[in-house]
Protein backbone atom coordinates (compact mmCIF):
# COMPACT_ATOMS: atom_id res chain seq x y z
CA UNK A 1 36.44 11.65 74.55
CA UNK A 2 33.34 9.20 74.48
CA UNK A 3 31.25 8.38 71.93
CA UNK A 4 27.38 7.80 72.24
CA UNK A 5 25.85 6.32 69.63
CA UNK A 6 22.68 4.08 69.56
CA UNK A 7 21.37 1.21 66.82
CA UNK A 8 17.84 -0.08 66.89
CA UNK A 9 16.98 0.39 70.70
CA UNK A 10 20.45 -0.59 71.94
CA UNK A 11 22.39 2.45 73.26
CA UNK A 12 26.41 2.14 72.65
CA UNK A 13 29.35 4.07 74.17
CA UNK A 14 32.54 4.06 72.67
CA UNK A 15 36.35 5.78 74.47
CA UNK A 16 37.97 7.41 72.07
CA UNK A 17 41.54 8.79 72.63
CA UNK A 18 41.35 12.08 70.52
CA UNK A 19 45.03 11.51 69.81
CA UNK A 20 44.66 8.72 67.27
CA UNK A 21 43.91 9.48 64.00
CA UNK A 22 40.94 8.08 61.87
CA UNK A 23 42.18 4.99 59.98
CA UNK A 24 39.48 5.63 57.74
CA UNK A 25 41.31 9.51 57.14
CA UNK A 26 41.66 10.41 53.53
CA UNK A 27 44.66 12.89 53.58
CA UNK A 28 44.81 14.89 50.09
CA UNK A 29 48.74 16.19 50.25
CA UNK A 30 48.55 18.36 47.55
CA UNK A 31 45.46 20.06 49.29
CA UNK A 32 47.49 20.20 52.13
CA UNK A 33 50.52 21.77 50.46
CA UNK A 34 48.40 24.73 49.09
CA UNK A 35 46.85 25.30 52.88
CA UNK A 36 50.03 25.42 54.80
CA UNK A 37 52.93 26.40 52.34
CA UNK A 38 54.50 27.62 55.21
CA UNK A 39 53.85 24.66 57.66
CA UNK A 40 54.99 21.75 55.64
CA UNK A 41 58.14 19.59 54.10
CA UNK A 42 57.80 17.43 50.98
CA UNK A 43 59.91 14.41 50.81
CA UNK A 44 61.21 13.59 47.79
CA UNK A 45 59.75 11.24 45.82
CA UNK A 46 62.02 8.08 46.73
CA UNK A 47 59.08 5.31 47.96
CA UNK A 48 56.81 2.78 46.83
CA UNK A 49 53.37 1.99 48.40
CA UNK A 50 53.26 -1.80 50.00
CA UNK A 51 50.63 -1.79 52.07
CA UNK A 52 46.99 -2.16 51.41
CA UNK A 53 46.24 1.87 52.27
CA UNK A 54 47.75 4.29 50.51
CA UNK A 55 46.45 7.48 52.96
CA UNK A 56 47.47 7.57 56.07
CA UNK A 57 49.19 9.78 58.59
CA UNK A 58 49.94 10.77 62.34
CA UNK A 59 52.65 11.32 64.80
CA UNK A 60 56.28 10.48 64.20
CA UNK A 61 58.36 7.52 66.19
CA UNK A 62 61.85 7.53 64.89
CA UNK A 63 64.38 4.40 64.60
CA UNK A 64 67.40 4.80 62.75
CA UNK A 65 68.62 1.01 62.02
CA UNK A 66 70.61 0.02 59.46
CA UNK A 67 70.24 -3.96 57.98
CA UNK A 68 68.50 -4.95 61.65
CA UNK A 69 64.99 -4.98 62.51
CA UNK A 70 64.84 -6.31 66.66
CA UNK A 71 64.50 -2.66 67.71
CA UNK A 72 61.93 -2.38 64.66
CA UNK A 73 59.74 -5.31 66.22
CA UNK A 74 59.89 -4.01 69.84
CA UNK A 75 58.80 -0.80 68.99
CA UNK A 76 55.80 -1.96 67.18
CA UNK A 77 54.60 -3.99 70.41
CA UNK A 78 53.69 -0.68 72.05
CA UNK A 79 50.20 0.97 71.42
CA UNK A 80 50.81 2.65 68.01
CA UNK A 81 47.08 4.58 67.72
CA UNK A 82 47.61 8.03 65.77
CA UNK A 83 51.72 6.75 65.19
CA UNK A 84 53.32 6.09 62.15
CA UNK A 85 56.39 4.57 62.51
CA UNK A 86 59.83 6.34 60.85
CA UNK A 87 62.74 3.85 60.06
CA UNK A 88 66.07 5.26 58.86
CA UNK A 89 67.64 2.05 57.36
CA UNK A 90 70.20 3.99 55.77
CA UNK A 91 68.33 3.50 52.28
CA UNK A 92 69.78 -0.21 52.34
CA UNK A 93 68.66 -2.47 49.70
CA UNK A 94 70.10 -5.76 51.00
CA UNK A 95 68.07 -6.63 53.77
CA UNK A 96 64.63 -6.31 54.34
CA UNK A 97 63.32 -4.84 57.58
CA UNK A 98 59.87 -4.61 57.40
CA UNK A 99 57.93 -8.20 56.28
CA UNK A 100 54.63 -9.72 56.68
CA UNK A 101 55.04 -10.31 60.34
CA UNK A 102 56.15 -7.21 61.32
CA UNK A 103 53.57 -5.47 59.08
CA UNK A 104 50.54 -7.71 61.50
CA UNK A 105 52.43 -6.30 64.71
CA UNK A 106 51.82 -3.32 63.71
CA UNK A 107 48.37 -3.81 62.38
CA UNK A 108 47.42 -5.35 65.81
CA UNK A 109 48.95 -2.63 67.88
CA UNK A 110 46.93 -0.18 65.76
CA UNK A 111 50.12 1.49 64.11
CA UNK A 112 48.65 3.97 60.89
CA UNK A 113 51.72 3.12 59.27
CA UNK A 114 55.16 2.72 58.61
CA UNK A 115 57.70 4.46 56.47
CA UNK A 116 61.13 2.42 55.83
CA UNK A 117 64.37 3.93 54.03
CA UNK A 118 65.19 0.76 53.57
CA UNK A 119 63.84 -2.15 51.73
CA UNK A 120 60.65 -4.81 52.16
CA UNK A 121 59.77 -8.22 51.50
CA UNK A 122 56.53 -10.24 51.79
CA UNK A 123 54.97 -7.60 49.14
CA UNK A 124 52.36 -9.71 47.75
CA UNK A 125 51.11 -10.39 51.52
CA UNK A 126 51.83 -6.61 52.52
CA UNK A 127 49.67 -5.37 49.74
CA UNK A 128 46.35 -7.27 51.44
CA UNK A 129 47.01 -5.69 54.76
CA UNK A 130 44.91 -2.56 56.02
CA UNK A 131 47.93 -0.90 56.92
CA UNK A 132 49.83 2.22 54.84
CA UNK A 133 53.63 0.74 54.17
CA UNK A 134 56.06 2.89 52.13
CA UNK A 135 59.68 1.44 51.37
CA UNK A 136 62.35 1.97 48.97
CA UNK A 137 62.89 -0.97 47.79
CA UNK A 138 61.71 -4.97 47.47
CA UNK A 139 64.01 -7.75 48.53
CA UNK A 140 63.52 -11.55 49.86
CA UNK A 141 66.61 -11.43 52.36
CA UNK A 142 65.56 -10.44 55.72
CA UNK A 143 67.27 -8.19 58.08
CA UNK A 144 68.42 -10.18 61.50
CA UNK A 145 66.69 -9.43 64.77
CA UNK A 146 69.84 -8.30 67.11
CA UNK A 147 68.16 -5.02 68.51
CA UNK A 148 70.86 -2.71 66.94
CA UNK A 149 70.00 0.97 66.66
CA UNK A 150 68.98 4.03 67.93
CA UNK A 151 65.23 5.68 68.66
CA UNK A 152 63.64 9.13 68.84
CA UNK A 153 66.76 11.10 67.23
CA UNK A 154 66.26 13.22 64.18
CA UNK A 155 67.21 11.83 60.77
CA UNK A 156 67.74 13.23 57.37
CA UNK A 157 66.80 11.69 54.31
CA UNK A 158 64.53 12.63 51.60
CA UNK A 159 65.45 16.26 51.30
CA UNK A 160 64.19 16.70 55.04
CA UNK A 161 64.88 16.49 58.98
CA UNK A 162 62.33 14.13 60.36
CA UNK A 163 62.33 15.45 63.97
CA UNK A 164 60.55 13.26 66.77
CA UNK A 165 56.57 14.15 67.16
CA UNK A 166 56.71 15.78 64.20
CA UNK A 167 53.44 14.98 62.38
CA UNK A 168 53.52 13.56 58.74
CA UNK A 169 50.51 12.95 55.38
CA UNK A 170 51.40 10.30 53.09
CA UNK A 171 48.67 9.81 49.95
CA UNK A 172 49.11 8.31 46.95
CA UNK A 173 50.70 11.79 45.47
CA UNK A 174 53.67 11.83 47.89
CA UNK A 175 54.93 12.33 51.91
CA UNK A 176 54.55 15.65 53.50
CA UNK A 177 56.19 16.17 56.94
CA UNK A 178 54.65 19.24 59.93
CA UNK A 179 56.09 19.88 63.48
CA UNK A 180 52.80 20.48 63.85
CA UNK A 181 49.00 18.27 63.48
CA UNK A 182 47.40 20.06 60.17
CA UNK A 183 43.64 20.75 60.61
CA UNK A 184 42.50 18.54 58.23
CA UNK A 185 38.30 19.41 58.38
C-alpha cells in the first residue's frame, strides 16, 4: 500500500506494509471482549506494564527460553513491524531476560512489543521507551546470552495456548489472545 500525502506544495509518498500495525493503535480489550466473545482468550491477570506504551498489539513470534536470552536478542534483529514478541521463560524470577538493550533492539527493528513470562530489569529506563513491555516480575540479575531455546512452538501459560501467528491486544485492562486479526475500526 502507498501513501500520498502532500504539505504546503511538497507532494509526499509513503510504502506502507498493510501488515504492521499502527504504533499509534489504541486497543480497548474490554471493547474487544464484548465484540468477539467467541473469537478471543483472556490471559490471566499475571503481568506488569514496563514499557512506556501500555496499548499495543499484533502478530505472535513465540520463544520458549527459560533463564537465557541469546535466542531472545537474535530474534529481535529481524524486522518486527505488526510483531509482538511472546517469551515463555517458564515464569522465572531469577534472571532477567528482557533489559534496556534488548528493549532498543526491539524498538529499532520496529517490534510493537514484547510479552515475557519471566522477569525484567532496567525498569526505570524501560518505562521511557515507546515500546509496550509486559513481564512478571523485576530483577537486577541478567539472564546469560548462550542461545538456548526453542521458537515458533505453542506454549501454555496464563490460562491459554499461545499458538504461533495467533494475533494478541494488550491495554492497560489486561491481554487478550485471537487466531485471528480483530477488526478494530
Amino acid at each position: 500500500m502507498i501513501w500520498v500525502f502532500e504539505l504546503g506544495n511538497t507532494r509526499y509518498t509513503q510504502r506502507v506494509n498493510p501488515n504492521y500495525a499502527d504504533k499509534d493503535m489504541e486497543y480497548n480489550t474490554s471493547e474487544l471482549c464484548d465484540l468477539y466473545p467467541d473469537m478471543v482468550d483472556v490471559v490471566e491477570p499475571m503481568f506488569e506494564s514496563y514499557g512506556g506504551r501500555s496499548s499495543f498489539g499484533g502478530q505472535l513470534v513465540i520463544i520458549k527460553s527459560y533463564e537465557d536470552k541469546g535466542l531472545i536478542e537474535e530474534t529481535l534483529n529481524q524486522d518486527g513491524g505488526g510483531k509482538v514478541l511472546l517469551i515463555d521463560g517458564g515464569g522465572s524470577v531469577r534472571r532477567a531476560l528482557i533489559d534496556l538493550a534488548i528493549a532498543e533492539q526491539a524498538m529499532d527493528n520496529d517490534w510493537e512489543g514484547i510479552i515475557c513470562y519471566g522477569s525484567v530489569r532496567d525498569v526505570d529506563a524501560l518505562e521511557e521507551l515507546d515500546i509496550g513491555i509486559l513481564g512478571v516480575a523485576s530483577i537486577p540479575v541478567a539472564a546469560p546470552s548462550e542461545g538456548t531455546g526453542e521458537m515458533e512452538i505453542p506454549v501454555n501459560f496464563g490460562g491459554v495456548t499461545f499458538l504461533p501467528e495467533d494475533h494478541i491486544y494488550v491495554d492497560s485492562t489486561g491481554v487478550i489472545l485471537s487466531p485471528e486479526p480483530l477488526d478494530i475500526e
